[in-house]
PDB file of N, CA and C in Angstrom:
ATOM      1  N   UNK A   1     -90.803  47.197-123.552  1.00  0.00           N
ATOM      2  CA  UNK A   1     -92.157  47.484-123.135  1.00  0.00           C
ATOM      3  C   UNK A   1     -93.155  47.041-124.196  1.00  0.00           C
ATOM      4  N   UNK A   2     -94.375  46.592-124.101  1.00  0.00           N
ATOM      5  CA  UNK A   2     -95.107  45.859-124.473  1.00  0.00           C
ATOM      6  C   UNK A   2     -96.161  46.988-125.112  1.00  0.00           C
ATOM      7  N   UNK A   3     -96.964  47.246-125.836  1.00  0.00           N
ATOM      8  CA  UNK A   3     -97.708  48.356-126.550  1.00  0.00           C
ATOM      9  C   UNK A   3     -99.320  47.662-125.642  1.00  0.00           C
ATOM     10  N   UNK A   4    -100.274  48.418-125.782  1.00  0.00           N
ATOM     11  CA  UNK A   4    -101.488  48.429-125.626  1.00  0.00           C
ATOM     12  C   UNK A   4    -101.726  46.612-126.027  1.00  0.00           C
ATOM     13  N   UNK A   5    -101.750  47.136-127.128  1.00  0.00           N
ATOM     14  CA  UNK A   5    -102.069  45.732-128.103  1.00  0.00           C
ATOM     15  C   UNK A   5    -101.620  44.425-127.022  1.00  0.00           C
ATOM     16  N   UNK A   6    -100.021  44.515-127.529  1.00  0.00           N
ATOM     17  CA  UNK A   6     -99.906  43.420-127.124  1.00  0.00           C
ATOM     18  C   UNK A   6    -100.181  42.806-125.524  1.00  0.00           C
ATOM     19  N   UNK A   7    -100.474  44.088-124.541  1.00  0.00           N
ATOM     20  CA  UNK A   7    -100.719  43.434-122.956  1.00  0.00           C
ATOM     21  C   UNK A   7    -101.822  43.353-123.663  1.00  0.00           C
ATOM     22  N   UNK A   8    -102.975  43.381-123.783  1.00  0.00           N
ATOM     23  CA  UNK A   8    -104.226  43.257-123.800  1.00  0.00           C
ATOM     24  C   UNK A   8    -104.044  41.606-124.687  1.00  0.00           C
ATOM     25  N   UNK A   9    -103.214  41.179-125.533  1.00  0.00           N
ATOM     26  CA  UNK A   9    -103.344  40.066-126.082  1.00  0.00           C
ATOM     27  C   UNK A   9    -102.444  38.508-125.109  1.00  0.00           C
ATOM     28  N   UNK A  10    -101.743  39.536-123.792  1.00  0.00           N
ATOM     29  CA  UNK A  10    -100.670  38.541-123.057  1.00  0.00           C
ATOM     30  C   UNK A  10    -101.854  38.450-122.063  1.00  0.00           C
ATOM     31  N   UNK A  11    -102.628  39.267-122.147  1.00  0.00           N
ATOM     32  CA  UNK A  11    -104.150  38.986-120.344  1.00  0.00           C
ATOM     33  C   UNK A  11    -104.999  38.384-121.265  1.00  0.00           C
ATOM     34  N   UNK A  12    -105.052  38.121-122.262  1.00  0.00           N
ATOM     35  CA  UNK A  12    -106.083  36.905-122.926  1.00  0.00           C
ATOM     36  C   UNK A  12    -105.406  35.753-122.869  1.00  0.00           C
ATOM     37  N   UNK A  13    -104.122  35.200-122.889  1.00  0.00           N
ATOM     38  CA  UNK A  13    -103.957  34.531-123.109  1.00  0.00           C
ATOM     39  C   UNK A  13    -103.780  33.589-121.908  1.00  0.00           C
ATOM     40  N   UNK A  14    -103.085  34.768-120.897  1.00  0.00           N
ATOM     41  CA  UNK A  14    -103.143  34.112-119.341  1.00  0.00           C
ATOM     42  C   UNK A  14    -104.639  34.360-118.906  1.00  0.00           C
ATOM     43  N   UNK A  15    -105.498  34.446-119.116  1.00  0.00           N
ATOM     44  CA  UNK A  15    -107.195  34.454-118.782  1.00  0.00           C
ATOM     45  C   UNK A  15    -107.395  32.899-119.514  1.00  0.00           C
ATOM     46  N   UNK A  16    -107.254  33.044-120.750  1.00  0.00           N
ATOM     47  CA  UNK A  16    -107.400  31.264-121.764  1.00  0.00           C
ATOM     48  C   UNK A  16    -106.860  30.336-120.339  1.00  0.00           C
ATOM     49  N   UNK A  17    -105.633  30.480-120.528  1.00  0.00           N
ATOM     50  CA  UNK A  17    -104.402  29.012-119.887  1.00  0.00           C
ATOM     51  C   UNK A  17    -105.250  28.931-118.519  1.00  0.00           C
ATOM     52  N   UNK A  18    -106.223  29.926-117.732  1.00  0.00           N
ATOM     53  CA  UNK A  18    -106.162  29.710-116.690  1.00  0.00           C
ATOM     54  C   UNK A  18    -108.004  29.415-116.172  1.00  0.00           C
ATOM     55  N   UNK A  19    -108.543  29.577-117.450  1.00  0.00           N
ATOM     56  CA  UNK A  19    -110.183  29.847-116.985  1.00  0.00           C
ATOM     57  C   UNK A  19    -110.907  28.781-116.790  1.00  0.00           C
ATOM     58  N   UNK A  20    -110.386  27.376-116.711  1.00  0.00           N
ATOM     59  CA  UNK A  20    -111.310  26.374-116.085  1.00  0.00           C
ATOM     60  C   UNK A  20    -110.312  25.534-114.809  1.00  0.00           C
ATOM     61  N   UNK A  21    -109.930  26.856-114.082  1.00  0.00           N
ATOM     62  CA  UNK A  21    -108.956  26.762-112.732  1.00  0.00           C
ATOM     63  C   UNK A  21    -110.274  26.946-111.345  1.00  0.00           C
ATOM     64  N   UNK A  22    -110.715  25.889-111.287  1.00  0.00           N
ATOM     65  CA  UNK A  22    -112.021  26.427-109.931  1.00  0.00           C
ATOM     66  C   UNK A  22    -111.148  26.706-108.751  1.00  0.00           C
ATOM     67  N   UNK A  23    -111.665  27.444-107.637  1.00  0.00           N
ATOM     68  CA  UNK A  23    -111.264  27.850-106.066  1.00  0.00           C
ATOM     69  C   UNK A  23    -110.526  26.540-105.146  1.00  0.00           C
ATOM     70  N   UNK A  24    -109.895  26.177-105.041  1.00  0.00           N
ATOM     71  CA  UNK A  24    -109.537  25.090-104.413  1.00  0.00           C
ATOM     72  C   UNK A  24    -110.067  24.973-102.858  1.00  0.00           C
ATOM     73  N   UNK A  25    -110.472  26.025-102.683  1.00  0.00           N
ATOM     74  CA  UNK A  25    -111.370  25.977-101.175  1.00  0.00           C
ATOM     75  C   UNK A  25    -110.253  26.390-100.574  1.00  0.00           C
ATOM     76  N   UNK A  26    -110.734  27.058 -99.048  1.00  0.00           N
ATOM     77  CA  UNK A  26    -109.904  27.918 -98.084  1.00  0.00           C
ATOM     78  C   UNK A  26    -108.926  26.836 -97.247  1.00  0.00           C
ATOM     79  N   UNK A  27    -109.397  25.693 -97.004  1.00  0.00           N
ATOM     80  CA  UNK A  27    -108.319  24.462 -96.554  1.00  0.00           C
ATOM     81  C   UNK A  27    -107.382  24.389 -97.572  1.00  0.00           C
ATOM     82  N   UNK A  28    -107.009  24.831 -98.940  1.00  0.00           N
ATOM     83  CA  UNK A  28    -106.062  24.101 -99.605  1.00  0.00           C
ATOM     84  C   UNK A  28    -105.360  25.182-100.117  1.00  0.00           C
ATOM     85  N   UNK A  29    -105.371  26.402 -99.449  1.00  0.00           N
ATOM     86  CA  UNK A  29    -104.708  27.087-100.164  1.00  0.00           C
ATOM     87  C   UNK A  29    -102.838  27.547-100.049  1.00  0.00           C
ATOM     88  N   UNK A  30    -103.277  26.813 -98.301  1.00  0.00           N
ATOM     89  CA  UNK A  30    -101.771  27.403 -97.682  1.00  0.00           C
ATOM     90  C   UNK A  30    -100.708  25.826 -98.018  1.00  0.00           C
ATOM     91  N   UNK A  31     -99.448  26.313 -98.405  1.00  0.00           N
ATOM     92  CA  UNK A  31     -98.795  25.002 -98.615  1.00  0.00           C
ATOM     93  C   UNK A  31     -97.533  25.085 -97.757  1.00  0.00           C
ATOM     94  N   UNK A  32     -97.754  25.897 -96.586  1.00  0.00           N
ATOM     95  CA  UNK A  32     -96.376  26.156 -95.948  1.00  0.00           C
ATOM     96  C   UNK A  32     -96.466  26.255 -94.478  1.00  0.00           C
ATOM     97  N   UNK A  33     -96.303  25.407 -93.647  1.00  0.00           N
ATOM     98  CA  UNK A  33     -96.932  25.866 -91.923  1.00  0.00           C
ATOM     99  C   UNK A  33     -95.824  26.223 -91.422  1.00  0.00           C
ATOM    100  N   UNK A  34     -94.960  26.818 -91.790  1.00  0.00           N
ATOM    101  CA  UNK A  34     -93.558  26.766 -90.816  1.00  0.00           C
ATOM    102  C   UNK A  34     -93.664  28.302 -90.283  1.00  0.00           C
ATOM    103  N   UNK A  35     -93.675  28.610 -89.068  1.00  0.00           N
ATOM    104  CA  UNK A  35     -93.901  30.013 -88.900  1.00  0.00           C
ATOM    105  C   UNK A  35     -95.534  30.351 -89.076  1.00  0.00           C
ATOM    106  N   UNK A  36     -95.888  31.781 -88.775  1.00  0.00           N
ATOM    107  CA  UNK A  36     -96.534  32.543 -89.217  1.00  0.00           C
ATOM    108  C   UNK A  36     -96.829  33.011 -90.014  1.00  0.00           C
ATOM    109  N   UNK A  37     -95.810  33.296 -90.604  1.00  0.00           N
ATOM    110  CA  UNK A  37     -95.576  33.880 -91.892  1.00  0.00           C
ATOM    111  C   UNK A  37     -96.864  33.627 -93.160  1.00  0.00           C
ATOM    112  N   UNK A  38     -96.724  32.380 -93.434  1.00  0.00           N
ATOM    113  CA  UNK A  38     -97.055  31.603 -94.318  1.00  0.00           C
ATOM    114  C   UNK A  38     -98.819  32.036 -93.995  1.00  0.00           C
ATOM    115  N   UNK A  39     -99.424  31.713 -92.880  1.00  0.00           N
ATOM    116  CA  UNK A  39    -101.043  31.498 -92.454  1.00  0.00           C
ATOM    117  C   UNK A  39    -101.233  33.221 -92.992  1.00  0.00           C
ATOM    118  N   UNK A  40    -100.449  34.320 -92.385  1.00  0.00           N
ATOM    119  CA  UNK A  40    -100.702  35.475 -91.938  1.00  0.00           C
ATOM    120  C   UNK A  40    -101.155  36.261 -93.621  1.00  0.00           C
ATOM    121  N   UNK A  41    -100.442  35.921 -94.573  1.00  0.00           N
ATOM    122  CA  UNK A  41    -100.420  36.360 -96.092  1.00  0.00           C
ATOM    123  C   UNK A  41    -101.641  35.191 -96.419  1.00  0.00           C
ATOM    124  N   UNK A  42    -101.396  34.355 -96.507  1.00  0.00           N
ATOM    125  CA  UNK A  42    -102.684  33.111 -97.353  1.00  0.00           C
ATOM    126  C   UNK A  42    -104.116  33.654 -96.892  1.00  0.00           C
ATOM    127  N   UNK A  43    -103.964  33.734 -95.445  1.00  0.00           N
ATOM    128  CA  UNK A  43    -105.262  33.625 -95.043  1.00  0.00           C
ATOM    129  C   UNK A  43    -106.280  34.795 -95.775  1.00  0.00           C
ATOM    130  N   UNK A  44    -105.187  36.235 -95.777  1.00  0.00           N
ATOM    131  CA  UNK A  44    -106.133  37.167 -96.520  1.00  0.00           C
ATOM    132  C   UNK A  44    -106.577  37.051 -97.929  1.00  0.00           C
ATOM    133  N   UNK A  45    -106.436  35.083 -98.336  1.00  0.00           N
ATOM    134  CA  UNK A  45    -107.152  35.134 -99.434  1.00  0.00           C
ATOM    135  C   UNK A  45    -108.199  34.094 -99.526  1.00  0.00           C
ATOM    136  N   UNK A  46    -108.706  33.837 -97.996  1.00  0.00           N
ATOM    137  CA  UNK A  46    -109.390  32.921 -98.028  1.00  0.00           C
ATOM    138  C   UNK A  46    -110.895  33.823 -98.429  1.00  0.00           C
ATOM    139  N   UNK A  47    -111.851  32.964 -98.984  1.00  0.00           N
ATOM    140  CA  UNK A  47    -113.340  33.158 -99.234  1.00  0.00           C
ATOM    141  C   UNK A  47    -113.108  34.229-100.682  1.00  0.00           C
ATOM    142  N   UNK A  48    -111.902  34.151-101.184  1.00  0.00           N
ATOM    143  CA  UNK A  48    -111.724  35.347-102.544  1.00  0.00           C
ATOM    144  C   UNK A  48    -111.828  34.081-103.712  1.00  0.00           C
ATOM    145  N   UNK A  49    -112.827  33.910-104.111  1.00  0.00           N
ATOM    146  CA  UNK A  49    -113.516  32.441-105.101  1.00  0.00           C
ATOM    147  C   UNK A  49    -113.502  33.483-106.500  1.00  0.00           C
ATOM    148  N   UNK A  50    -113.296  34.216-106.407  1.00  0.00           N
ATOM    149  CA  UNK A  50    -113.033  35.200-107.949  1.00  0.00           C
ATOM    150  C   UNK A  50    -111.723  36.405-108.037  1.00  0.00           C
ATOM    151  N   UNK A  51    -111.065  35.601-108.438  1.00  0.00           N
ATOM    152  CA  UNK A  51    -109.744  36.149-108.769  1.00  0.00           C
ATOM    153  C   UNK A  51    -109.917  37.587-109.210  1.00  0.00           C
ATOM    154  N   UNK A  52    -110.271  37.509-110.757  1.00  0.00           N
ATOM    155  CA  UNK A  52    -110.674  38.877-111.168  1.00  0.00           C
ATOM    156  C   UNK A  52    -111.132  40.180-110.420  1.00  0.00           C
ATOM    157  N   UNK A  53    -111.875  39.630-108.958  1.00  0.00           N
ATOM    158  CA  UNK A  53    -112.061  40.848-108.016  1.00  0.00           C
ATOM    159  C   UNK A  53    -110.935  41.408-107.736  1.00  0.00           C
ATOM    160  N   UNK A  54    -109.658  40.920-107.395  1.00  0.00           N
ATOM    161  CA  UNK A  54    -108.618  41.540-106.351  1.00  0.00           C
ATOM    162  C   UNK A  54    -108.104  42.747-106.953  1.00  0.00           C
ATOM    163  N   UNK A  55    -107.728  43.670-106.017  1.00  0.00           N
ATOM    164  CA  UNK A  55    -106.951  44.555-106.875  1.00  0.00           C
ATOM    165  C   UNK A  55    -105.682  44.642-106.916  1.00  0.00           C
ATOM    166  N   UNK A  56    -104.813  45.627-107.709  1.00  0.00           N
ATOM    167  CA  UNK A  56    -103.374  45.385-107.398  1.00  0.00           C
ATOM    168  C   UNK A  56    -103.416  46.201-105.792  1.00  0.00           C
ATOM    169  N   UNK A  57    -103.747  47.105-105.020  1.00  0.00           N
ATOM    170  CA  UNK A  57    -103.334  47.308-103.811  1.00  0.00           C
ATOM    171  C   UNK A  57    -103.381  46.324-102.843  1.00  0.00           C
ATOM    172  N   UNK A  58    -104.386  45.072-103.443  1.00  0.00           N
ATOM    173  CA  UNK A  58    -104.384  44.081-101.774  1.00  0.00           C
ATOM    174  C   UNK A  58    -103.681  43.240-102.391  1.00  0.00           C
ATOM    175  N   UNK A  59    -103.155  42.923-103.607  1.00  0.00           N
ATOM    176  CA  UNK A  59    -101.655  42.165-104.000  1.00  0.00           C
ATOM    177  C   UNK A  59    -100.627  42.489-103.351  1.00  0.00           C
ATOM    178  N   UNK A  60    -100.592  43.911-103.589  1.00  0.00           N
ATOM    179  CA  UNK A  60     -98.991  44.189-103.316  1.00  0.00           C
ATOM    180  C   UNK A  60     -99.158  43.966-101.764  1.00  0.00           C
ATOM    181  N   UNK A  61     -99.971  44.149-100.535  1.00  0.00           N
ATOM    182  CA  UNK A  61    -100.341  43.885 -99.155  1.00  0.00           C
ATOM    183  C   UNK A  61     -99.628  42.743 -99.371  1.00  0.00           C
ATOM    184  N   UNK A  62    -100.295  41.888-100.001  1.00  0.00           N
ATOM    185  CA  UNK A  62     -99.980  40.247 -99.900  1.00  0.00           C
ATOM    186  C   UNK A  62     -99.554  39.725-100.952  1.00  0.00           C
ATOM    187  N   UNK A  63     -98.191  40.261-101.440  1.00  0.00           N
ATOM    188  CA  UNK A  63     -97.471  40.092-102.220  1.00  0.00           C
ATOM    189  C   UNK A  63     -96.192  38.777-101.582  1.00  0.00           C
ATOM    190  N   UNK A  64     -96.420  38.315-100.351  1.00  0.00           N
ATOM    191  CA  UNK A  64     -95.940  37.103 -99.884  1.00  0.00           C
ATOM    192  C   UNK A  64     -96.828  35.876 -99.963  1.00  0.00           C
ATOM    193  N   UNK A  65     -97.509  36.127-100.157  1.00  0.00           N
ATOM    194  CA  UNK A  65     -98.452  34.910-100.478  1.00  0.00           C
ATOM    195  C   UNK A  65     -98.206  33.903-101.544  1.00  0.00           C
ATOM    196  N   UNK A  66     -97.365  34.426-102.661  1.00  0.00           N
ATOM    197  CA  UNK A  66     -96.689  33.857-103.492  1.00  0.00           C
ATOM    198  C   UNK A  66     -95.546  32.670-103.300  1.00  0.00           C
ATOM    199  N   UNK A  67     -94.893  32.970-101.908  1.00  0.00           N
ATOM    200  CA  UNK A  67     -94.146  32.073-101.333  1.00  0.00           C
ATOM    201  C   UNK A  67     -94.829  31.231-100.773  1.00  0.00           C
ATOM    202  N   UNK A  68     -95.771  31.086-100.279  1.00  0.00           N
ATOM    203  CA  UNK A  68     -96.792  30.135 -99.272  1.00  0.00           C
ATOM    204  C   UNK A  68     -97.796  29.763 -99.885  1.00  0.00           C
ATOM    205  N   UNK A  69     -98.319  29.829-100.795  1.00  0.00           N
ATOM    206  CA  UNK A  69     -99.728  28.798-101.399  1.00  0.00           C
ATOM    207  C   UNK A  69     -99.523  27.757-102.028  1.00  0.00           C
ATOM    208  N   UNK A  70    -100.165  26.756-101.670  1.00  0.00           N
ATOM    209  CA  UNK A  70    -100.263  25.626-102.066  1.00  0.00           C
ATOM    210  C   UNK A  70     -99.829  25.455-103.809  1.00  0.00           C
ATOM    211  N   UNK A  71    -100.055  24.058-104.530  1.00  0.00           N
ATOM    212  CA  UNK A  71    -100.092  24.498-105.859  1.00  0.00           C
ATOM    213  C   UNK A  71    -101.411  24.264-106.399  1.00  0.00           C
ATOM    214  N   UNK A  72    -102.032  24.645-105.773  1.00  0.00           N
ATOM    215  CA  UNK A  72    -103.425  24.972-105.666  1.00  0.00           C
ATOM    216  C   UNK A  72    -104.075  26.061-105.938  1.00  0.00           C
ATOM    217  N   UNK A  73    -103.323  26.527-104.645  1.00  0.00           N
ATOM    218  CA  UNK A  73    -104.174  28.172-104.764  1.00  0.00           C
ATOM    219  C   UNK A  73    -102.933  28.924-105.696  1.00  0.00           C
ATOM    220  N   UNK A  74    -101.534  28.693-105.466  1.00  0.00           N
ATOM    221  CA  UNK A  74    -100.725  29.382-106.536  1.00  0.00           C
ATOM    222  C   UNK A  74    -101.034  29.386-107.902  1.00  0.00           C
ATOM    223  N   UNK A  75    -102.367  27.744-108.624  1.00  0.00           N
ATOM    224  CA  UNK A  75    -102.578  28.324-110.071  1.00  0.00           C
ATOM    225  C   UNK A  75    -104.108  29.172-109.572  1.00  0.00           C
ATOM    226  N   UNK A  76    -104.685  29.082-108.641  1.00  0.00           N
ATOM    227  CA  UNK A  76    -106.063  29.601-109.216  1.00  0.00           C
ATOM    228  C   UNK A  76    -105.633  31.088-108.608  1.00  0.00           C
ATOM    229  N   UNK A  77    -104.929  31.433-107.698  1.00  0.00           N
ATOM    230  CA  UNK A  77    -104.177  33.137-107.714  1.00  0.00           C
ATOM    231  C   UNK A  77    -103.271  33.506-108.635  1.00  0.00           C
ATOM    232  N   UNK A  78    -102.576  32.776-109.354  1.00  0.00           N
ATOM    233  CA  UNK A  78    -101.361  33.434-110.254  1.00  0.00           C
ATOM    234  C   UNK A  78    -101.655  34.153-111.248  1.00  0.00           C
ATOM    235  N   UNK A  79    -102.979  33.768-111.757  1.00  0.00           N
ATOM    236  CA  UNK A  79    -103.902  34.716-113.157  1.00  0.00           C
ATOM    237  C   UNK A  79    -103.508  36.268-112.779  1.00  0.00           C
ATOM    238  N   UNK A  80    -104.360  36.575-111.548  1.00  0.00           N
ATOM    239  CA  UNK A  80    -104.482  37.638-111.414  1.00  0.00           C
ATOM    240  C   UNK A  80    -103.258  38.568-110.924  1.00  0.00           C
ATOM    241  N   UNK A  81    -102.272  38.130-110.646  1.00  0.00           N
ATOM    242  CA  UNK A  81    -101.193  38.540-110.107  1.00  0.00           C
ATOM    243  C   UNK A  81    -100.048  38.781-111.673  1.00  0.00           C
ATOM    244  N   UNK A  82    -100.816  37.661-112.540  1.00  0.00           N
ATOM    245  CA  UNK A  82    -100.220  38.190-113.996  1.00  0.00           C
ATOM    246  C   UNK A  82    -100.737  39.245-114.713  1.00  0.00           C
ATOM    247  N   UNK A  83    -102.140  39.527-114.669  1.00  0.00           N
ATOM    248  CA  UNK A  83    -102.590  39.724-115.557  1.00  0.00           C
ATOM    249  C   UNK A  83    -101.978  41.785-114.795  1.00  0.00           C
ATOM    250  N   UNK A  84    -102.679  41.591-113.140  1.00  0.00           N
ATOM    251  CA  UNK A  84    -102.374  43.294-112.892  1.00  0.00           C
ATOM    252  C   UNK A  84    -100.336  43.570-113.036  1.00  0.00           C
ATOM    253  N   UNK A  85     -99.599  42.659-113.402  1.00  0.00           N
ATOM    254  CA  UNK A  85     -98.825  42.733-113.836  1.00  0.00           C
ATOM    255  C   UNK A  85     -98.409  43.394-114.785  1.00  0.00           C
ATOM    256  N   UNK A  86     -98.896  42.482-115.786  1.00  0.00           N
ATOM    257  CA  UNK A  86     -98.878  43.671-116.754  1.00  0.00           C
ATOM    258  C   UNK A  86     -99.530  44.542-117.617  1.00  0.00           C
ATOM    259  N   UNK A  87    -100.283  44.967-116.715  1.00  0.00           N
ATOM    260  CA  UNK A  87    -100.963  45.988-116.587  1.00  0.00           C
ATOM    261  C   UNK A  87    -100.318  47.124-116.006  1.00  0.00           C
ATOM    262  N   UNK A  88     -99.229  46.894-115.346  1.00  0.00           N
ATOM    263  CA  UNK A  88     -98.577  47.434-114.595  1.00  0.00           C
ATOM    264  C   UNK A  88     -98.739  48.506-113.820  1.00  0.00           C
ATOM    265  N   UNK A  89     -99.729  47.637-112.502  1.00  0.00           N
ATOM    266  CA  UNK A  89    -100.303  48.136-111.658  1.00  0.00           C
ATOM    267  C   UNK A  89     -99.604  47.705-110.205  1.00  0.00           C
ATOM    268  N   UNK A  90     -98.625  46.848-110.241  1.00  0.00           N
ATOM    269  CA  UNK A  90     -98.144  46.299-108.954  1.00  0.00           C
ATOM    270  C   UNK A  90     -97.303  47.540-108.828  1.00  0.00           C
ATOM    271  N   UNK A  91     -97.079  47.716-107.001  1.00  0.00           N
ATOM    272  CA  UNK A  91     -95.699  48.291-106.835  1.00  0.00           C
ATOM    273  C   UNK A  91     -94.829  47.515-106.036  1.00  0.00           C
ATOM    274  N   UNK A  92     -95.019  46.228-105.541  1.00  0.00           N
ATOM    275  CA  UNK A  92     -94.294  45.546-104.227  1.00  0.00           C
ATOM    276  C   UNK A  92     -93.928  44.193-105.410  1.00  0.00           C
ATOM    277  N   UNK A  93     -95.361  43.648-105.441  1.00  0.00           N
ATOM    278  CA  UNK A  93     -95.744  42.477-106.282  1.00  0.00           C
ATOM    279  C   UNK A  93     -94.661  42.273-107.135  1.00  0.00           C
ATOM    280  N   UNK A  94     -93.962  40.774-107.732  1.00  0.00           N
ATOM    281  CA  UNK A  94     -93.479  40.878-108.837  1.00  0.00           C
ATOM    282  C   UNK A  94     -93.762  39.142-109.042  1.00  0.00           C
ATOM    283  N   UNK A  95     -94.542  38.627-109.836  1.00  0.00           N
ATOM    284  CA  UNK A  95     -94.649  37.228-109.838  1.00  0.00           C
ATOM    285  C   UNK A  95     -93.916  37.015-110.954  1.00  0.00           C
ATOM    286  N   UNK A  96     -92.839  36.536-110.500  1.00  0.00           N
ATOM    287  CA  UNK A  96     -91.827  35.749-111.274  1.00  0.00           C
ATOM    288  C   UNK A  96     -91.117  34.680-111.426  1.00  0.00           C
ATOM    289  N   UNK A  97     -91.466  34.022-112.220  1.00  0.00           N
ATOM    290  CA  UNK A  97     -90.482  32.728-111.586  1.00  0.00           C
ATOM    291  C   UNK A  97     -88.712  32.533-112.761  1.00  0.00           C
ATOM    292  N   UNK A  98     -87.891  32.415-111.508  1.00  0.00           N
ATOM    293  CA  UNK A  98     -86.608  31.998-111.607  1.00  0.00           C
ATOM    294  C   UNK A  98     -86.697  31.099-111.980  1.00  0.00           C
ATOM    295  N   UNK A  99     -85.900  30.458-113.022  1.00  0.00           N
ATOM    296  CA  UNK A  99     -85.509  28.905-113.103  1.00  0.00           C
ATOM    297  C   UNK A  99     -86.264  27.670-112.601  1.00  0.00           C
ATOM    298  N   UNK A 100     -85.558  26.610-112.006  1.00  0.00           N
ATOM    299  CA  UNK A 100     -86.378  25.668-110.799  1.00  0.00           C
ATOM    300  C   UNK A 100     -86.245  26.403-109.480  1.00  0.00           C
ATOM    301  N   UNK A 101     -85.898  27.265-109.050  1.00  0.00           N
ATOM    302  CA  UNK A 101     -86.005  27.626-107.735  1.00  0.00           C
ATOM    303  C   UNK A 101     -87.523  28.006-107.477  1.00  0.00           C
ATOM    304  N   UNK A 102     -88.516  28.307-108.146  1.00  0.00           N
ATOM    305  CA  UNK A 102     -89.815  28.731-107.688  1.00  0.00           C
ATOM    306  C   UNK A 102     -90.007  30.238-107.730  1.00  0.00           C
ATOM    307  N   UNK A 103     -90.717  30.965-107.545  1.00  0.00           N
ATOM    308  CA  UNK A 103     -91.454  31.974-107.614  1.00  0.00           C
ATOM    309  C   UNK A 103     -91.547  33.001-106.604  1.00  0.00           C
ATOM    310  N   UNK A 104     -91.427  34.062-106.870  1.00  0.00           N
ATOM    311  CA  UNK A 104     -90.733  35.370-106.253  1.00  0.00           C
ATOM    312  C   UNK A 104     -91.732  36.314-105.880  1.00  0.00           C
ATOM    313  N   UNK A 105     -92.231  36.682-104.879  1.00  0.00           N
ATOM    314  CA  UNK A 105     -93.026  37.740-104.620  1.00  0.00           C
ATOM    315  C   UNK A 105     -93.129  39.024-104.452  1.00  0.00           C
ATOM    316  N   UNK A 106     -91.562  39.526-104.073  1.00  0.00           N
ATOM    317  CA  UNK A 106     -91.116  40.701-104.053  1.00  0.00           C
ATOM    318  C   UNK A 106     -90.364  41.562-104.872  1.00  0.00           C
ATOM    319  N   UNK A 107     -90.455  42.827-105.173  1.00  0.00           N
ATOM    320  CA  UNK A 107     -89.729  43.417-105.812  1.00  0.00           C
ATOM    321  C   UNK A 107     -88.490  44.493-104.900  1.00  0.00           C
ATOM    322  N   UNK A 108     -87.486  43.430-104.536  1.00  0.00           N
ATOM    323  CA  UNK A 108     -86.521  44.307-103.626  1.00  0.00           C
ATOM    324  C   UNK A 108     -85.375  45.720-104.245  1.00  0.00           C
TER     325      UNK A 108
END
């Protein structure tokens, strides 16, 4: 477990790596049409042009969205999905990435 200090110095640093990431616009966010699935999670992040608003309760809602966004909207959403991370405010949420397999949204 990480002390005060140091989350507060791991959300500066993922705030740095990520703060000249602009909105990619609501056309570019979904990178997956197969199913429903994919539109039904993305879409509840269309017109959200400031990350920093979201909270962890409408993460963990759309804690699949992680599987379906573009690599677009996956860097200009991933900040915030790190940062209430660890903060450790998620309860569904878990943005993680495995190896090369890609990035995990759930905590089963």
């Amino acid at each position: 477990m990480l002390d005060e200090q140091s989350k507060e110095a791991v959300i500066r640093s993922v705030i740095a790596a990520f703060e000249n990431t602009s909105y990619p616009g609501d056309d570019y966010l979904l990178g997956s049409r197969q199913g429903c699935e994919p539109s039904d999670e993305v879409l509840a992040f269309q017109l959200k042009v400031k990350w920093q608003e979201l909270t962890a309760e409408f993460l963990d809602q759309h804690a699949g969205a992680l599987h379906f966004f573009s690599e677009a909207g996956l860097r200009f959403f991933l900040p915030v999905f790190l940062v209430v991370d660890v903060r450790g405010e998620l309860k569904y949420a878990e943005p993680q990435v495995h190896g090369d397999i890609g990035l995990y949204g759930y905590n089963y």
